[in-house]
Protein backbone atom coordinates (compact mmCIF):
# COMPACT_ATOMS: atom_id res chain seq x y z
CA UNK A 1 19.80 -9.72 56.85
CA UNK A 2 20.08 -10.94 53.10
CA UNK A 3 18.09 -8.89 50.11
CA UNK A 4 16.15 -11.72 49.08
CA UNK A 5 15.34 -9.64 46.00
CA UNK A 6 17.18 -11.08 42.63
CA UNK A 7 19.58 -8.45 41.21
CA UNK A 8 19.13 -7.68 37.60
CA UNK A 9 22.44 -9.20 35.76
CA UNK A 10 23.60 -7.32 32.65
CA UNK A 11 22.53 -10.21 31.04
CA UNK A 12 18.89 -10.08 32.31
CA UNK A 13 18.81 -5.86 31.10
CA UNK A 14 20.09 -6.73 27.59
CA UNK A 15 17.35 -9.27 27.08
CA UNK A 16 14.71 -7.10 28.38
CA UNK A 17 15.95 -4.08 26.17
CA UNK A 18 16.01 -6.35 23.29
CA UNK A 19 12.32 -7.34 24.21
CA UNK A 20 11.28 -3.89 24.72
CA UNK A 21 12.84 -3.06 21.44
CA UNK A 22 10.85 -5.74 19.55
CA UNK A 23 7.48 -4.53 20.97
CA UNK A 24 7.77 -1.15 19.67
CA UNK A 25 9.10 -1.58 16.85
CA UNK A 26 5.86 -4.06 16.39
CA UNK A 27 3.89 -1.68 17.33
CA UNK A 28 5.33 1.13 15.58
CA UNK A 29 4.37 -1.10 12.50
CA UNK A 30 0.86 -1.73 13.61
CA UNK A 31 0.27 1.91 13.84
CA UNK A 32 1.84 2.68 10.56
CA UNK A 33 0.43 1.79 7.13
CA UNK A 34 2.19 0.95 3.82
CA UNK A 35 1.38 3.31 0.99
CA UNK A 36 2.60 2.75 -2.41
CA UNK A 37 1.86 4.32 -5.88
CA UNK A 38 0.83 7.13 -7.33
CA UNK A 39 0.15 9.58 -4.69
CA UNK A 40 -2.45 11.18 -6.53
CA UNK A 41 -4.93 8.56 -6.46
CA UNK A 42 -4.75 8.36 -2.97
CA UNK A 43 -7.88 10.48 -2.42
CA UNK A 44 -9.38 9.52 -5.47
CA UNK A 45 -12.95 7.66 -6.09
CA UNK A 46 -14.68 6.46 -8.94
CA UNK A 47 -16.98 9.78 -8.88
CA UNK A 48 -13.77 12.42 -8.37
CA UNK A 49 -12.03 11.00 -11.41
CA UNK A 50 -15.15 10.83 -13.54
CA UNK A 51 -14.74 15.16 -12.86
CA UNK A 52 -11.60 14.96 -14.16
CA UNK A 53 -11.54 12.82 -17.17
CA UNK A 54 -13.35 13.35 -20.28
CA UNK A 55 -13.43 10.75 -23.12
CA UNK A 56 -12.71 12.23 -26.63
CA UNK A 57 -11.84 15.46 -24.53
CA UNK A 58 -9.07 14.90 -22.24
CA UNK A 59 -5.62 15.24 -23.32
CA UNK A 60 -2.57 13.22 -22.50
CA UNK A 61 -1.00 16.63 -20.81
CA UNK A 62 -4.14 16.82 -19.18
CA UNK A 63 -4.04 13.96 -17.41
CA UNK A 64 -0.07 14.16 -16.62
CA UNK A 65 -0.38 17.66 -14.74
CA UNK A 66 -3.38 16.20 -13.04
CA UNK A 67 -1.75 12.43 -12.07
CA UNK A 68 1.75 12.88 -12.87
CA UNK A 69 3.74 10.24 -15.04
CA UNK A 70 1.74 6.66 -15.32
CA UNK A 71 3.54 4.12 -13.03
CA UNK A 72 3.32 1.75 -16.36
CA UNK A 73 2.73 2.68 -19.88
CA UNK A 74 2.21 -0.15 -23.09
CA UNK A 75 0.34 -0.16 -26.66
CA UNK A 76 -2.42 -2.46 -27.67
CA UNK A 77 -1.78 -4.17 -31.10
CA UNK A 78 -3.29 -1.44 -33.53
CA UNK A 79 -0.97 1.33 -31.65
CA UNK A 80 -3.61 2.78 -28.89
CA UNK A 81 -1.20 3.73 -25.61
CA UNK A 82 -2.53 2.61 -22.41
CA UNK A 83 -1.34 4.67 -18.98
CA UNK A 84 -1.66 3.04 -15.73
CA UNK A 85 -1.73 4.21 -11.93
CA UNK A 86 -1.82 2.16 -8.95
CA UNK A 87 -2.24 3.08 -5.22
CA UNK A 88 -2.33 0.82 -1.92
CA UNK A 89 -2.76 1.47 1.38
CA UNK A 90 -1.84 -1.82 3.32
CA UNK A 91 -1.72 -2.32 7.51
CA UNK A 92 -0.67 -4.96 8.95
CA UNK A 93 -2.95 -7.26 10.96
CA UNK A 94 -3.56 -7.81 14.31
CA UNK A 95 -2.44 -10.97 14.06
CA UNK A 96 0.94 -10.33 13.46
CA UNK A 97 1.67 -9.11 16.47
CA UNK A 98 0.75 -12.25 18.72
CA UNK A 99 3.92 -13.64 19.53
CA UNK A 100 4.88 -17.25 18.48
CA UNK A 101 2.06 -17.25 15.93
CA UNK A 102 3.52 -14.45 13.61
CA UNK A 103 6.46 -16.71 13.08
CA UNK A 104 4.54 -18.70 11.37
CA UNK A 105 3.50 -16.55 9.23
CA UNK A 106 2.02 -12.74 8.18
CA UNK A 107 -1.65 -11.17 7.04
CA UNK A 108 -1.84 -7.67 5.99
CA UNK A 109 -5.09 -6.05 4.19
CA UNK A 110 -6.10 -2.54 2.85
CA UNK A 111 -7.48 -1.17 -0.10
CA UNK A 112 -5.94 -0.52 -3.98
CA UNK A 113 -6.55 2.05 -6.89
CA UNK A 114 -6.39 1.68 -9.98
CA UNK A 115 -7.01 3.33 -12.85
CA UNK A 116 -6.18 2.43 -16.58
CA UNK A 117 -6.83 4.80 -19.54
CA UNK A 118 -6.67 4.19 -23.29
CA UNK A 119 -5.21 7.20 -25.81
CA UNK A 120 -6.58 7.55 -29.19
CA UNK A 121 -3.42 9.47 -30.29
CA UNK A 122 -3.57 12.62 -27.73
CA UNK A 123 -6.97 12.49 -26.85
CA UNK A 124 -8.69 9.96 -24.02
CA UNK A 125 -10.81 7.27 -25.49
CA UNK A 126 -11.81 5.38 -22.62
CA UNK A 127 -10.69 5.10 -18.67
CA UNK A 128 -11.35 2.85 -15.68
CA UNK A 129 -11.42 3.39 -12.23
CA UNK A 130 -11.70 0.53 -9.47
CA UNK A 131 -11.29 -0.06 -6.12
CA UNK A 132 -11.10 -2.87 -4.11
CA UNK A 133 -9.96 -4.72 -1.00
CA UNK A 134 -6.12 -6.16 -1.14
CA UNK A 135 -4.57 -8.37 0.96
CA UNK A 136 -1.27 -9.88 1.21
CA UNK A 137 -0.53 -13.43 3.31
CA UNK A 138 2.40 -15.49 4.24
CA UNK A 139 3.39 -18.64 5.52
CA UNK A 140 0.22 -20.75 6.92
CA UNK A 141 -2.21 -17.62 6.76
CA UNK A 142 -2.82 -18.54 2.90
């Protein structure tokens, strides 16, 4: 009698490896969220910084040992420095991982930090802290 069952060609077991592959590597994404910035304002509110920064109090070395270096530093026009941090925590959405539709494009969303402060020479004159919700789209998800 004849196996009526279709043997699996090495063809056949490269294409479902391949598929395999691009499923958990999807969903290795899914699971995993980008993070970029300054680490220290990762668990940082509104409320925690306000603890930590003083205006006319707070030094510039102050505020280094407490957020590290500022990710971008400039001067407004009558020579007052600005520092500036940034955070973001961004996962990718669900809808990426539908297949056919993600190739037409990508939607992630998460949350961002960030917080500017103005020197008065060495000394803090004024800060701001915000939050708020960040997302990132591609292709026909704009």
């Amino acid at each position: 009698m004849y196996n009526l069952k279709k043997l699996d060609t090495s063809q056949d077991i490269l294409w479902k490896k391949r598929y395999l592959f691009y499923y958990f590597h999807q969903f290795f994404f899914f699971l995993v969220a980008q993070r970029w910035g300054n680490q220290a304002l990762k668990n940082e509110s509104e409320l925690t910084v306000r603890s930590k920064i003083v205006e006319n109090k707070t030094t510039k070395d102050d505020v280094r040992k407490t957020f590290g270096s500022p990710d971008e530093s400039s001067f407004t026009d009558n020579g007052k420095e600005i520092w500036k941090y940034e955070f973001a925590n961004i996962k990718a959405d669900a809808v990426n991982y539908i297949p056919i539709v993600n190739l037409f494009g990508s939607s992630s969303s998460g949350t961002k930090k960030q917080l500017v402060i103005l020197f008065e020479g060495n000394v803090v004159s004024k800060y701001s802290m915000s939050e708020s919700a960040h997302s990132v789209k591609t292709g026909l998800f704009r």
